[in-house]
PDB file of N, CA and C in Angstrom:
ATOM      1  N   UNK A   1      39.789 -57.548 144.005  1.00  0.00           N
ATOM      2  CA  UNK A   1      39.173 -58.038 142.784  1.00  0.00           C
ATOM      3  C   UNK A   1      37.659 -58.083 142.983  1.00  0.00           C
ATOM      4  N   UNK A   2      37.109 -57.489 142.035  1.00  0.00           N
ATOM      5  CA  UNK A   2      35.571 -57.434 141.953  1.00  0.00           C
ATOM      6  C   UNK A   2      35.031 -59.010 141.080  1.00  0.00           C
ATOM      7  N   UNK A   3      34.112 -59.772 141.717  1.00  0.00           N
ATOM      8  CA  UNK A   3      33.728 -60.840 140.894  1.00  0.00           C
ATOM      9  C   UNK A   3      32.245 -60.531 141.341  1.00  0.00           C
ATOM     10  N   UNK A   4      31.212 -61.521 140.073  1.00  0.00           N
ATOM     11  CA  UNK A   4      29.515 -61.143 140.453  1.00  0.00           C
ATOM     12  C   UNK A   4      29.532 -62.838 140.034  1.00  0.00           C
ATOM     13  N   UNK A   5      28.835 -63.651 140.901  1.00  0.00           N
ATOM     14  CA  UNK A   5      28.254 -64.667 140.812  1.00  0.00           C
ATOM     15  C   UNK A   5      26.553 -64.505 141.089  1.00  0.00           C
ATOM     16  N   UNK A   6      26.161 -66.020 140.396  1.00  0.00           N
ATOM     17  CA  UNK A   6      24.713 -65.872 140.305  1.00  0.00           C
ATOM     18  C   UNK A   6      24.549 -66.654 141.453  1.00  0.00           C
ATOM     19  N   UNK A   7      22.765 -66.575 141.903  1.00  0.00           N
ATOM     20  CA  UNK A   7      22.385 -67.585 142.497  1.00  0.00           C
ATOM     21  C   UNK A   7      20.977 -66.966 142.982  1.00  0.00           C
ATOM     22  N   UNK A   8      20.828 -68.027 144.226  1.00  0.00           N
ATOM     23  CA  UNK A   8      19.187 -67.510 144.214  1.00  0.00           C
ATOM     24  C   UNK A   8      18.942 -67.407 146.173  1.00  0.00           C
ATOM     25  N   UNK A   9      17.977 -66.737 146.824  1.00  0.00           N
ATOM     26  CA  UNK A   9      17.695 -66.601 148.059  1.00  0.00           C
ATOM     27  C   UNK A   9      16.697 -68.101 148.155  1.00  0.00           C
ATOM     28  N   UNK A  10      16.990 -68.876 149.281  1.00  0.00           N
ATOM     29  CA  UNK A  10      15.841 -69.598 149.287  1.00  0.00           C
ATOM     30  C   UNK A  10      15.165 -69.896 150.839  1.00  0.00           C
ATOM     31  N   UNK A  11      14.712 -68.623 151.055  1.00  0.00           N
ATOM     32  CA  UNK A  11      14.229 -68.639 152.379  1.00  0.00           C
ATOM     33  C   UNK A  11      15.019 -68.340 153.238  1.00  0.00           C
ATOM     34  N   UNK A  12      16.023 -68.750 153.409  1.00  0.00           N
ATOM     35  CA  UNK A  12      17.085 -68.657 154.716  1.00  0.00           C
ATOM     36  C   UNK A  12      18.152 -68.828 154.304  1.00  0.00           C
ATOM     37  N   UNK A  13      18.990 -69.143 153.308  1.00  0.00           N
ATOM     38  CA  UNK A  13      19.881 -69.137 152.369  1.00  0.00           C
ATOM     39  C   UNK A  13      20.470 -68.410 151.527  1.00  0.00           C
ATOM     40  N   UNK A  14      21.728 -67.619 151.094  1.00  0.00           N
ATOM     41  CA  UNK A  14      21.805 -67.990 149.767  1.00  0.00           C
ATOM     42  C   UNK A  14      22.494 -68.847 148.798  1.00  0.00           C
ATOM     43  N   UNK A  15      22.053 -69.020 147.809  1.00  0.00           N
ATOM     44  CA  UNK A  15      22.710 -70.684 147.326  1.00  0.00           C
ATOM     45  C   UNK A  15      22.884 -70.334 146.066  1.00  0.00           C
ATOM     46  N   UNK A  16      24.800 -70.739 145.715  1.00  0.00           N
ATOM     47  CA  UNK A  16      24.841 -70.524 144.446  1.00  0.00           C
ATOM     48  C   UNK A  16      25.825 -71.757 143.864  1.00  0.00           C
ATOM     49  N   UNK A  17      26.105 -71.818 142.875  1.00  0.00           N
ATOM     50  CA  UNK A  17      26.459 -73.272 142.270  1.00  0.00           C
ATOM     51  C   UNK A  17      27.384 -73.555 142.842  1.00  0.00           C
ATOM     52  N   UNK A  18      28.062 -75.020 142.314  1.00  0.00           N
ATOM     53  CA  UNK A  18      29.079 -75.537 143.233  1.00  0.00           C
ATOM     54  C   UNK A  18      30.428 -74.962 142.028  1.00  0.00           C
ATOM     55  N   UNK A  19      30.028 -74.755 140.808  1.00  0.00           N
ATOM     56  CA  UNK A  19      31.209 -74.179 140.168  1.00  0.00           C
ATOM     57  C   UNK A  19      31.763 -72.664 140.801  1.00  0.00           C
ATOM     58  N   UNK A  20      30.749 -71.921 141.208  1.00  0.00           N
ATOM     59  CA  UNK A  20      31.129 -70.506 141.688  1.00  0.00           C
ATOM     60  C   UNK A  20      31.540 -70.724 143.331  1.00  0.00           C
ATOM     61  N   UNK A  21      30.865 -72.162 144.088  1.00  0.00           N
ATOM     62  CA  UNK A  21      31.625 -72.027 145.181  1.00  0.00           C
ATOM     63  C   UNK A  21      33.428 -72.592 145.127  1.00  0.00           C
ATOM     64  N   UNK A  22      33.759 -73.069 144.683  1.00  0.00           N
ATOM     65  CA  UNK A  22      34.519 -73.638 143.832  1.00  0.00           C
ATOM     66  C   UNK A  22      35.704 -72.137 143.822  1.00  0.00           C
ATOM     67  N   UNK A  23      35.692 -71.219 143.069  1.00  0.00           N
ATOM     68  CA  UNK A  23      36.080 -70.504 142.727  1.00  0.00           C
ATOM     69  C   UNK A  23      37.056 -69.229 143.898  1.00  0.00           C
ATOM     70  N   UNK A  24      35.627 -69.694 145.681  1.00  0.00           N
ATOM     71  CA  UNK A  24      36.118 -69.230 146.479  1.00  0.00           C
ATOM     72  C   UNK A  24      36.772 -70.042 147.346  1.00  0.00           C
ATOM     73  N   UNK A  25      37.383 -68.844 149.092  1.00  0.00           N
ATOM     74  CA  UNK A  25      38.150 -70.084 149.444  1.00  0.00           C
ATOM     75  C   UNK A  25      37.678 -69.880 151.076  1.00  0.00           C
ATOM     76  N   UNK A  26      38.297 -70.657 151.831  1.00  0.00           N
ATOM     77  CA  UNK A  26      37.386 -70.702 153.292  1.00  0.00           C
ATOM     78  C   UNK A  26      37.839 -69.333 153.747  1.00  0.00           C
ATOM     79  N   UNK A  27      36.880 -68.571 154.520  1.00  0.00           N
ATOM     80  CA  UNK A  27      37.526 -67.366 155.415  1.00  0.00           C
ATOM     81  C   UNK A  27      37.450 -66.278 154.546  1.00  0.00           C
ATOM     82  N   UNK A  28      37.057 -66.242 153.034  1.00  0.00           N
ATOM     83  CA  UNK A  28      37.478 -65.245 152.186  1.00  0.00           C
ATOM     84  C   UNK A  28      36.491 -64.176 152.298  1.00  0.00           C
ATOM     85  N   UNK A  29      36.742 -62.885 152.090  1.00  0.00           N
ATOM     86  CA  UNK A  29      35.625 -62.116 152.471  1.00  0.00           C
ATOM     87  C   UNK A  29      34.833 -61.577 150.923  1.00  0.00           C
ATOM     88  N   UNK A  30      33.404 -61.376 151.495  1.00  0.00           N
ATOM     89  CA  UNK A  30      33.117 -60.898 150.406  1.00  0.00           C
ATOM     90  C   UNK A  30      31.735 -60.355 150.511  1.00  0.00           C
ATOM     91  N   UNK A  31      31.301 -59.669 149.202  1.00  0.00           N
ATOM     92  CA  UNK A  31      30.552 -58.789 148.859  1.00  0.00           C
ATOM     93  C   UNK A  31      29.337 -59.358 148.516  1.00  0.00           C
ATOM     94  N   UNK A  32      28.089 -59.070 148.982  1.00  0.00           N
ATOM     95  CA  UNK A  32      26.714 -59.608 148.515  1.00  0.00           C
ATOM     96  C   UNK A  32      26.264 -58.529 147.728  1.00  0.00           C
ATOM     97  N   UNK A  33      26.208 -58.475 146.884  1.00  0.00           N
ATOM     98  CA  UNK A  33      24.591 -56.925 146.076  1.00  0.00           C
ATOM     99  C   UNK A  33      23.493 -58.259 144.993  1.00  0.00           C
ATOM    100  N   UNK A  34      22.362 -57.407 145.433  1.00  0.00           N
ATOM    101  CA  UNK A  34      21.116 -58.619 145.214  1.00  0.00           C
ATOM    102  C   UNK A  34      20.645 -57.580 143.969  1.00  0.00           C
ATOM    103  N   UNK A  35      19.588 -58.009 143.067  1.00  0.00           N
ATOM    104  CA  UNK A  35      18.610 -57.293 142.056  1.00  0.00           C
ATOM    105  C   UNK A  35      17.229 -57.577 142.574  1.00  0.00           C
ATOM    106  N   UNK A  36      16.494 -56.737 142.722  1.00  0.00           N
ATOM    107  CA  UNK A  36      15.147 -57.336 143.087  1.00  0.00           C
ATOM    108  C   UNK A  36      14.406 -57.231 141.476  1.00  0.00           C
ATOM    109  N   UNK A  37      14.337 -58.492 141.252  1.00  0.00           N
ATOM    110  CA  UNK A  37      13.476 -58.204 140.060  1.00  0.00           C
ATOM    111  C   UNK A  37      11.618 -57.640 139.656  1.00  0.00           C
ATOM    112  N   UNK A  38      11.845 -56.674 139.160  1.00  0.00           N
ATOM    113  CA  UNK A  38      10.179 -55.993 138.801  1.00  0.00           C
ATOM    114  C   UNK A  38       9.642 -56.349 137.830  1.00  0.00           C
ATOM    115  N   UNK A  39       8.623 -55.637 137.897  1.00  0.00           N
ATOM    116  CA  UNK A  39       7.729 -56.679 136.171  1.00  0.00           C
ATOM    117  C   UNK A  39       8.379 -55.850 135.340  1.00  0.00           C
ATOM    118  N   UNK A  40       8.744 -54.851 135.577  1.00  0.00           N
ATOM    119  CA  UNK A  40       9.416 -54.027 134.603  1.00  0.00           C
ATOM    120  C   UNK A  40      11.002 -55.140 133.813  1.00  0.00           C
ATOM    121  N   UNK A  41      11.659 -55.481 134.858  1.00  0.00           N
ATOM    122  CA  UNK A  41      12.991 -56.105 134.497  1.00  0.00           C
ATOM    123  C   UNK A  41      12.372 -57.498 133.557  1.00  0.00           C
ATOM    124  N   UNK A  42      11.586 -58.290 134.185  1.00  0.00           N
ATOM    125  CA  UNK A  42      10.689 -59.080 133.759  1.00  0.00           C
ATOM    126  C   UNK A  42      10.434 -59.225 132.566  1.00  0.00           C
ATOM    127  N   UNK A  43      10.509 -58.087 132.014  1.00  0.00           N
ATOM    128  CA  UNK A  43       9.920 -57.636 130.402  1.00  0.00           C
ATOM    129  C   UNK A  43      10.873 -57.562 129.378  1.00  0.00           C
ATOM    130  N   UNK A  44      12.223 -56.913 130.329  1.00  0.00           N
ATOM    131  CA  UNK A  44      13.529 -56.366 129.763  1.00  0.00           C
ATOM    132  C   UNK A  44      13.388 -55.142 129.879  1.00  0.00           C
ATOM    133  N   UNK A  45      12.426 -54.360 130.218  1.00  0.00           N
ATOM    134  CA  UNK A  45      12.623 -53.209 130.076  1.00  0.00           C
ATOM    135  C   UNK A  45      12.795 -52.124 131.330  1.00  0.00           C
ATOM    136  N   UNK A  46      13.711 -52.678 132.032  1.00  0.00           N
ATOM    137  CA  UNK A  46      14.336 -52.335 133.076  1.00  0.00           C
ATOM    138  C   UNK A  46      15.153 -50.812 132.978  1.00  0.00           C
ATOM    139  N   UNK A  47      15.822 -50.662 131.769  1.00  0.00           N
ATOM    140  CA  UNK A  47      16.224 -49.358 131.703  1.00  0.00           C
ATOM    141  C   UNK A  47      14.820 -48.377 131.306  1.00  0.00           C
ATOM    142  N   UNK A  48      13.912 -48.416 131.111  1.00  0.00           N
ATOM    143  CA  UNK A  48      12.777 -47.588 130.997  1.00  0.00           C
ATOM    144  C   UNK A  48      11.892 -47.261 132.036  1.00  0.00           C
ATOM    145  N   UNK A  49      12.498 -48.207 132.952  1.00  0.00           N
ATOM    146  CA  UNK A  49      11.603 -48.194 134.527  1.00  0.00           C
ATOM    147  C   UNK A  49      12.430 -47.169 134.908  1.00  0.00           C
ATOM    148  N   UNK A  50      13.564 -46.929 134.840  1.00  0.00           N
ATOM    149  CA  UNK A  50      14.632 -45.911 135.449  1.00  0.00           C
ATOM    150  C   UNK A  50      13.901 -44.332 134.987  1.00  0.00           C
ATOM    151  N   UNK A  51      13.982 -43.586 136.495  1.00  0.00           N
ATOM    152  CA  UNK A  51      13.545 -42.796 135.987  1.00  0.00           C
ATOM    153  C   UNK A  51      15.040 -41.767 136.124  1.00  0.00           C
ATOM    154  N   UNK A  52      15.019 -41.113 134.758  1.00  0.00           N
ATOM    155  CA  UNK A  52      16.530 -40.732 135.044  1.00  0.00           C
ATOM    156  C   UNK A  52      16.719 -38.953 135.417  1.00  0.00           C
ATOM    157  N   UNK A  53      15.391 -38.619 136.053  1.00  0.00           N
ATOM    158  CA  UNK A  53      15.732 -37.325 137.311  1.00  0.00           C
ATOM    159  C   UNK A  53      16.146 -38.359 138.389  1.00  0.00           C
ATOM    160  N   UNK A  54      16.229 -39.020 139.257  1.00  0.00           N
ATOM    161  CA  UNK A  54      16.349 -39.633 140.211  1.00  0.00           C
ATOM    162  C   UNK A  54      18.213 -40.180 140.116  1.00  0.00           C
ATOM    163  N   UNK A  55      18.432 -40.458 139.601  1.00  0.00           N
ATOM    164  CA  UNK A  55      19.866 -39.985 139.086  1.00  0.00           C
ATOM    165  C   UNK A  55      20.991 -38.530 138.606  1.00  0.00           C
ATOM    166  N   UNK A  56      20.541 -37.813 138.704  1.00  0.00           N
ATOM    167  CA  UNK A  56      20.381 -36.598 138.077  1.00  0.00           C
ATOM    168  C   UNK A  56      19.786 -35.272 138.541  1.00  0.00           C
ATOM    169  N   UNK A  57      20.217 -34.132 138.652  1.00  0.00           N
ATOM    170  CA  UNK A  57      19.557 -32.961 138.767  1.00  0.00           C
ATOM    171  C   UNK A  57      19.581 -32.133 137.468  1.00  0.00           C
ATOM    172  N   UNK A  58      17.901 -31.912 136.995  1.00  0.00           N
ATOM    173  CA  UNK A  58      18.018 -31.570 135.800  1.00  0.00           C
ATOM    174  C   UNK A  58      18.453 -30.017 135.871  1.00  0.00           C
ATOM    175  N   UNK A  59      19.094 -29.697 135.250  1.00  0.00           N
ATOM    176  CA  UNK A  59      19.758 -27.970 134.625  1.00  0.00           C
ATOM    177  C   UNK A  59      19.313 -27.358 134.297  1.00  0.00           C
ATOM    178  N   UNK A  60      18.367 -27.795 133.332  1.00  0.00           N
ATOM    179  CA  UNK A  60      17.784 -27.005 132.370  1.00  0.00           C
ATOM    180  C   UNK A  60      18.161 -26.370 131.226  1.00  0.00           C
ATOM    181  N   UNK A  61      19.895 -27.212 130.886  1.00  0.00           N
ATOM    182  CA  UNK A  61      20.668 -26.620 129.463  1.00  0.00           C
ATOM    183  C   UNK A  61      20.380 -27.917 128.560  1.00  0.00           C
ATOM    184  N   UNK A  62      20.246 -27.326 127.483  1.00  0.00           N
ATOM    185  CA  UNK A  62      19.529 -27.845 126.058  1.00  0.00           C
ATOM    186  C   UNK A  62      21.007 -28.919 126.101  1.00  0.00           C
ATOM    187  N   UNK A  63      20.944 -30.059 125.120  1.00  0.00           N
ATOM    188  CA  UNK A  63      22.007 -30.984 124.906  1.00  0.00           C
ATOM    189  C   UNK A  63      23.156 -30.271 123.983  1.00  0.00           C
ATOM    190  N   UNK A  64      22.991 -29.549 123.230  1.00  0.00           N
ATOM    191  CA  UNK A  64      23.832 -28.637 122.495  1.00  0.00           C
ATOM    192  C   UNK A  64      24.878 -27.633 123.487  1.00  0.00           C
ATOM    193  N   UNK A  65      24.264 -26.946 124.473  1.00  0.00           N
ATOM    194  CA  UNK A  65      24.866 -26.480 125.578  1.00  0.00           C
ATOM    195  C   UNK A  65      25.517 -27.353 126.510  1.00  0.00           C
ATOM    196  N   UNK A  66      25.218 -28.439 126.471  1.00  0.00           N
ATOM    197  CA  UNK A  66      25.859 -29.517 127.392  1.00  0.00           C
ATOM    198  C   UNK A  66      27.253 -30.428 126.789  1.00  0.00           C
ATOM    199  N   UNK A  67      26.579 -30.098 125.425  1.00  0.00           N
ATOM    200  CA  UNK A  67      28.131 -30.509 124.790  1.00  0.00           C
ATOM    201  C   UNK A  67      28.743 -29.923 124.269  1.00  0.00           C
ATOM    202  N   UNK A  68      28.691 -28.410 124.453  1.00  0.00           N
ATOM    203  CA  UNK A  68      30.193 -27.156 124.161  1.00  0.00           C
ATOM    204  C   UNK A  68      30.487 -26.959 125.349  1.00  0.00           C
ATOM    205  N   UNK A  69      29.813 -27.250 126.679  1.00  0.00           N
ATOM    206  CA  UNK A  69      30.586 -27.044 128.113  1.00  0.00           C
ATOM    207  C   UNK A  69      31.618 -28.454 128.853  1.00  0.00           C
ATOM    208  N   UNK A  70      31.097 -29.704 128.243  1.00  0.00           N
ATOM    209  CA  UNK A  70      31.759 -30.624 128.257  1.00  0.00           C
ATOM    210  C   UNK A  70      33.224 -30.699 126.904  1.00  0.00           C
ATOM    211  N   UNK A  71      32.881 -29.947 125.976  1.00  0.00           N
ATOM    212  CA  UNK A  71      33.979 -29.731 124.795  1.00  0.00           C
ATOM    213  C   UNK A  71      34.863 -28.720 125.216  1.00  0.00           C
ATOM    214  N   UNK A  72      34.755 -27.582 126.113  1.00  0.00           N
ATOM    215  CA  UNK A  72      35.447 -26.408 125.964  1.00  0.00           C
ATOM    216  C   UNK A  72      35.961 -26.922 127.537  1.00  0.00           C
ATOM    217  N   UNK A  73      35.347 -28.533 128.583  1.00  0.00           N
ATOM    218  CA  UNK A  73      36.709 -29.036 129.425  1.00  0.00           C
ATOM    219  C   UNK A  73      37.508 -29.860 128.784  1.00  0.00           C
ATOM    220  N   UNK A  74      37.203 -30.470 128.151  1.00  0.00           N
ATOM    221  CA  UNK A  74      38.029 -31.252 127.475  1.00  0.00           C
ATOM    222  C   UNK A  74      39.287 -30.684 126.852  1.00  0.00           C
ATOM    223  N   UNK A  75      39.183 -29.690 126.072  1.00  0.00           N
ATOM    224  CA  UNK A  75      39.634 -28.695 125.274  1.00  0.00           C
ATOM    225  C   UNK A  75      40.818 -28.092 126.103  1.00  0.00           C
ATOM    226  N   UNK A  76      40.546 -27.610 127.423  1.00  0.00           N
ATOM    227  CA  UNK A  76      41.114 -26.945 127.942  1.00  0.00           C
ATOM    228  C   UNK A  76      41.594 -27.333 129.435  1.00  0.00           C
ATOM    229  N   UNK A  77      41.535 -29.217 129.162  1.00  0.00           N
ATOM    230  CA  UNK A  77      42.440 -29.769 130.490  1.00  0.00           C
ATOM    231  C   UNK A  77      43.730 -30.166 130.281  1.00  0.00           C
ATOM    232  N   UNK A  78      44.470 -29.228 129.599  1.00  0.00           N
ATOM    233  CA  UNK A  78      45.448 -29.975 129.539  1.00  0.00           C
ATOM    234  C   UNK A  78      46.338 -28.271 129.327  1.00  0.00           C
ATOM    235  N   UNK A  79      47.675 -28.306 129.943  1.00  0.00           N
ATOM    236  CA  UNK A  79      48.427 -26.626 129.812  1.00  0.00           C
ATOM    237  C   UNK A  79      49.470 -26.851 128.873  1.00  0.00           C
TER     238      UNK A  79
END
């Protein structure tokens, strides 16, 4: 089971409420992933900071070409 609780680093810590500790149990294992927040996120405009080649290798096919090659798998996954 995937769960995301909040909380905060505080120097040597991390510390999150007593309702979300609550929730776990002694010995249980688990997953940390942090956000570092930017002035960008700051703003909200966190998806605009993304630069989305860096995700991605661009092709160089127009969006029209990208969606008759994604239509003609669709189309033709099934016998």
């Amino acid at each position: 089971m995937w769960a995301k609780v909040k909380g905060y680093y505080d120097g040597s810590n991390i510390v999150i409420s007593e309702a979300e500790k609550d929730k776990m149990s002694r010995g249980q294992e688990i997953i940390i992933s942090y956000f570092v927040q930017t002035e960008a996120s700051k703003k909200d405009d966190f998806l605009e900071a993304l630069e989305s080649d860096s995700f991605a290798v661009p092709t160089g096919r127009s969006v029209e070409e990208i969606d008759n090659y994604v239509r003609e798998l669709r189309d033709n996954d099934r016998v």
